[in-house]
C-alpha atoms as a PDB file:
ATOM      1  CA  UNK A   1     -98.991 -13.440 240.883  1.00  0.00           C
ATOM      2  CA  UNK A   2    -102.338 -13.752 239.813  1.00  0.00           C
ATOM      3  CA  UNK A   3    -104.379 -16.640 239.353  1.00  0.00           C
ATOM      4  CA  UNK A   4    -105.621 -17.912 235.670  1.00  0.00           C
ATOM      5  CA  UNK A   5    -107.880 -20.612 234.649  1.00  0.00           C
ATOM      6  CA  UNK A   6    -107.570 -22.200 231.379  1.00  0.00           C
ATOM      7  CA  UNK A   7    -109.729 -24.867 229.480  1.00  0.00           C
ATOM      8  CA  UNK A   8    -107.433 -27.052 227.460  1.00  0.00           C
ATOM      9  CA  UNK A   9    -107.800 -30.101 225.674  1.00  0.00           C
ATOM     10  CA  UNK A  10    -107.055 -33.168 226.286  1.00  0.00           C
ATOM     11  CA  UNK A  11    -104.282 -33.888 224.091  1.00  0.00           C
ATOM     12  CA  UNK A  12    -102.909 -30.841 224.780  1.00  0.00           C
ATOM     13  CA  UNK A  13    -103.072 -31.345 228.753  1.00  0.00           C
ATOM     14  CA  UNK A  14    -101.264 -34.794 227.941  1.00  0.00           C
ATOM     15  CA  UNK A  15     -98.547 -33.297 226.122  1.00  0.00           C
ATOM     16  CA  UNK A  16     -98.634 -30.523 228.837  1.00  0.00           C
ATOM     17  CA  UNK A  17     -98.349 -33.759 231.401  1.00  0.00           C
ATOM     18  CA  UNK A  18     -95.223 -35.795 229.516  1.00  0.00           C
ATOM     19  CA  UNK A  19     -93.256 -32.140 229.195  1.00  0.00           C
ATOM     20  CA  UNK A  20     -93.792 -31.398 233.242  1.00  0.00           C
ATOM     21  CA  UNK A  21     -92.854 -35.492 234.086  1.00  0.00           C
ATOM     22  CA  UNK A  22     -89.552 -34.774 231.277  1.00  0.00           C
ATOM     23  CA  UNK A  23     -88.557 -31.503 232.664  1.00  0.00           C
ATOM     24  CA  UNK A  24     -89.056 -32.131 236.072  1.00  0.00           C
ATOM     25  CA  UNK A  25     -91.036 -28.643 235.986  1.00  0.00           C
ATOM     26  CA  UNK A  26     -94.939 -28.286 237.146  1.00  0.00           C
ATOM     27  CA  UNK A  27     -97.321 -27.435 234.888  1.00  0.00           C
ATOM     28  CA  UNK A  28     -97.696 -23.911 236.035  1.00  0.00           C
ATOM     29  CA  UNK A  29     -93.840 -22.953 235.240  1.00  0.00           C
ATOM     30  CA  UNK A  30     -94.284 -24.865 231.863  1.00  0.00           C
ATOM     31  CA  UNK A  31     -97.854 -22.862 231.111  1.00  0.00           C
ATOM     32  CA  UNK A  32     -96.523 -19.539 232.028  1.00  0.00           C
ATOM     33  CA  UNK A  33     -92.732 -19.693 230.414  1.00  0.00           C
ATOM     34  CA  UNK A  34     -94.481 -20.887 227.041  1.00  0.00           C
ATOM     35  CA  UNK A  35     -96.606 -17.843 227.090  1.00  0.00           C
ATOM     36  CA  UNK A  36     -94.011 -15.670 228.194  1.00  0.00           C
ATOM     37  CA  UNK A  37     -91.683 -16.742 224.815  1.00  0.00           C
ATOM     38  CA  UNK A  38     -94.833 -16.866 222.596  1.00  0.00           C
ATOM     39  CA  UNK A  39     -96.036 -13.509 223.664  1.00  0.00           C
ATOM     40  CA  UNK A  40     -92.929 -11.964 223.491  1.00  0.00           C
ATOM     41  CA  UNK A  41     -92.804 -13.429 220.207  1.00  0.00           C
ATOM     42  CA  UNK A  42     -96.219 -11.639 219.044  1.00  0.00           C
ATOM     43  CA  UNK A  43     -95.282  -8.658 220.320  1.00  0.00           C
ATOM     44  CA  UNK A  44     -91.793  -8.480 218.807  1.00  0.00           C
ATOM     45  CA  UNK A  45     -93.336  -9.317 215.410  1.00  0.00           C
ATOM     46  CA  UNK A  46     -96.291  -6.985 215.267  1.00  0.00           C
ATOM     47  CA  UNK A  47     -94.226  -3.829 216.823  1.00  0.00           C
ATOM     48  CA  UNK A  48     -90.829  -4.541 214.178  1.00  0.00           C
ATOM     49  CA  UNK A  49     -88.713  -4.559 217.247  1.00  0.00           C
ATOM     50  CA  UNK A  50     -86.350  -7.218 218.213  1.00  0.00           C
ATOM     51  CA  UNK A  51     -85.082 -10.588 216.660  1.00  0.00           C
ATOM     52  CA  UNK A  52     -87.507 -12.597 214.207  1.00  0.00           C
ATOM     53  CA  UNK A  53     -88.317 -15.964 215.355  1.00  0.00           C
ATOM     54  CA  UNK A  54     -85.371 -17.328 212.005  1.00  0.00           C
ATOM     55  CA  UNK A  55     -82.615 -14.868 213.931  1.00  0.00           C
ATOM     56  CA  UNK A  56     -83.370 -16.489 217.236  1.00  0.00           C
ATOM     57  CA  UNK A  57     -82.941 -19.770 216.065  1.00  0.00           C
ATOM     58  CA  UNK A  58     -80.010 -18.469 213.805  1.00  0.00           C
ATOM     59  CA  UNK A  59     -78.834 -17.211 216.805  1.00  0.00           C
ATOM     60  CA  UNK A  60     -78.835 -20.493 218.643  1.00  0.00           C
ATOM     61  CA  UNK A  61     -77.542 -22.815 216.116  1.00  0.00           C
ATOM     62  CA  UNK A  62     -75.328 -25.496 217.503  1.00  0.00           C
ATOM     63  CA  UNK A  63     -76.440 -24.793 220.994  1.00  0.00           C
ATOM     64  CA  UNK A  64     -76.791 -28.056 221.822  1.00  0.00           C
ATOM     65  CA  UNK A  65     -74.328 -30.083 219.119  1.00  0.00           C
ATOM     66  CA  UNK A  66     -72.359 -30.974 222.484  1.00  0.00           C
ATOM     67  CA  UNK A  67     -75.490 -33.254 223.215  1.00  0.00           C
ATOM     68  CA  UNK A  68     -77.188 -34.084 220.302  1.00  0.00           C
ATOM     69  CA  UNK A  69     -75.049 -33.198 217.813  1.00  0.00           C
ATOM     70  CA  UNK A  70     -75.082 -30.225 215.147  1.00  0.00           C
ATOM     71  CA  UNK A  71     -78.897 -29.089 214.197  1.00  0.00           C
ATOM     72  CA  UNK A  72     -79.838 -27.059 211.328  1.00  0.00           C
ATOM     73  CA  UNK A  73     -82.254 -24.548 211.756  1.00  0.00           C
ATOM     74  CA  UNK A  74     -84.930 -26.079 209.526  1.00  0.00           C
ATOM     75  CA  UNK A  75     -84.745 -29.446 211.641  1.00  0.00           C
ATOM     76  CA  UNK A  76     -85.053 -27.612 214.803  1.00  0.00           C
ATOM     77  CA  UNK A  77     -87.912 -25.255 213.501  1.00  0.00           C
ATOM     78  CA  UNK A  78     -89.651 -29.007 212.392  1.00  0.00           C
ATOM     79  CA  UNK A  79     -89.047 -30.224 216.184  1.00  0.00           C
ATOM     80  CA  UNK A  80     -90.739 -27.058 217.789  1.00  0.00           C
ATOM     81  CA  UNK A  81     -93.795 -27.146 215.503  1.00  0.00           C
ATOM     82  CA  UNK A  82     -94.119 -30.911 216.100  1.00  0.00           C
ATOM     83  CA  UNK A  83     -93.779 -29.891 219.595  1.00  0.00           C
ATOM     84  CA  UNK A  84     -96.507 -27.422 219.451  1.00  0.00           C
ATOM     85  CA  UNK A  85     -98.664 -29.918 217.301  1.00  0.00           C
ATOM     86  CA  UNK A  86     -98.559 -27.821 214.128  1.00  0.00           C
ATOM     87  CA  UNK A  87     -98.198 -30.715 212.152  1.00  0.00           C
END
Protein backbone atom coordinates (compact mmCIF):
# COMPACT_ATOMS: atom_id res chain seq x y z
CA UNK A 1 0.00 0.00 0.00
CA UNK A 2 0.80 3.38 -0.64
CA UNK A 3 1.19 6.14 1.58
CA UNK A 4 -1.42 9.29 1.68
CA UNK A 5 -1.38 12.44 3.55
CA UNK A 6 -4.47 14.20 4.36
CA UNK A 7 -5.22 17.68 6.01
CA UNK A 8 -8.34 17.37 8.09
CA UNK A 9 -9.96 19.42 10.50
CA UNK A 10 -10.12 19.41 13.71
CA UNK A 11 -13.50 18.36 14.45
CA UNK A 12 -13.33 16.00 11.99
CA UNK A 13 -9.92 14.40 13.36
CA UNK A 14 -11.88 14.30 16.82
CA UNK A 15 -14.69 12.47 15.53
CA UNK A 16 -12.07 10.44 13.51
CA UNK A 17 -10.35 9.94 17.24
CA UNK A 18 -13.77 8.84 19.38
CA UNK A 19 -14.71 6.28 16.23
CA UNK A 20 -10.92 4.59 16.36
CA UNK A 21 -11.09 4.62 20.64
CA UNK A 22 -15.12 3.00 19.97
CA UNK A 23 -14.14 0.55 17.39
CA UNK A 24 -11.05 -0.47 18.68
CA UNK A 25 -9.76 0.19 14.94
CA UNK A 26 -6.71 2.78 14.07
CA UNK A 27 -7.31 5.57 12.25
CA UNK A 28 -5.80 4.30 9.09
CA UNK A 29 -8.38 1.20 8.78
CA UNK A 30 -11.21 3.73 9.72
CA UNK A 31 -9.80 6.46 6.91
CA UNK A 32 -9.39 3.94 4.24
CA UNK A 33 -12.74 1.60 4.79
CA UNK A 34 -14.82 5.00 4.78
CA UNK A 35 -13.38 5.85 1.46
CA UNK A 36 -13.58 2.53 0.18
CA UNK A 37 -17.76 2.51 0.89
CA UNK A 38 -18.02 6.21 -0.15
CA UNK A 39 -16.17 5.72 -3.34
CA UNK A 40 -17.78 2.77 -4.22
CA UNK A 41 -20.77 4.65 -3.56
CA UNK A 42 -19.82 7.51 -6.23
CA UNK A 43 -18.93 5.25 -8.58
CA UNK A 44 -22.01 3.01 -8.39
CA UNK A 45 -24.17 6.15 -8.70
CA UNK A 46 -22.54 7.98 -11.55
CA UNK A 47 -21.98 4.60 -13.77
CA UNK A 48 -26.06 3.24 -13.01
CA UNK A 49 -24.55 0.04 -11.85
CA UNK A 50 -25.21 -1.60 -8.61
CA UNK A 51 -27.52 -0.92 -5.51
CA UNK A 52 -28.54 2.85 -4.67
CA UNK A 53 -27.47 3.97 -1.37
CA UNK A 54 -31.97 3.51 -0.25
CA UNK A 55 -31.53 -0.42 -1.57
CA UNK A 56 -28.48 -0.88 0.58
CA UNK A 57 -30.02 0.29 3.52
CA UNK A 58 -33.33 -1.46 2.35
CA UNK A 59 -31.27 -4.23 2.10
CA UNK A 60 -30.03 -4.13 5.64
CA UNK A 61 -33.07 -3.32 7.53
CA UNK A 62 -33.30 -5.03 10.85
CA UNK A 63 -29.69 -5.96 10.77
CA UNK A 64 -29.12 -5.10 13.99
CA UNK A 65 -32.89 -5.27 15.79
CA UNK A 66 -31.14 -8.23 17.83
CA UNK A 67 -29.11 -5.31 19.53
CA UNK A 68 -30.79 -2.28 19.29
CA UNK A 69 -33.93 -3.14 18.30
CA UNK A 70 -35.89 -2.72 14.85
CA UNK A 71 -34.60 0.56 12.77
CA UNK A 72 -36.36 2.10 9.98
CA UNK A 73 -34.50 3.17 7.20
CA UNK A 74 -35.15 6.89 7.58
CA UNK A 75 -33.78 6.73 11.32
CA UNK A 76 -30.75 4.95 10.25
CA UNK A 77 -30.15 7.24 7.12
CA UNK A 78 -30.55 10.32 10.07
CA UNK A 79 -27.76 8.38 12.23
CA UNK A 80 -25.21 8.09 9.25
CA UNK A 81 -25.58 11.74 8.18
CA UNK A 82 -25.27 12.83 11.83
CA UNK A 83 -22.38 10.60 11.75
CA UNK A 84 -20.85 12.20 8.81
CA UNK A 85 -21.79 15.75 10.24
CA UNK A 86 -24.34 16.54 7.53
CA UNK A 87 -26.49 18.03 9.89
Amino acid sequence: MAPLSVRLPDETRQLLDQAAERTHRSRSFLVKEALERHLADIVHEQSGSGKSRLETLLALKGAGARLYGPRSTEDIDAEVRAFRGDE
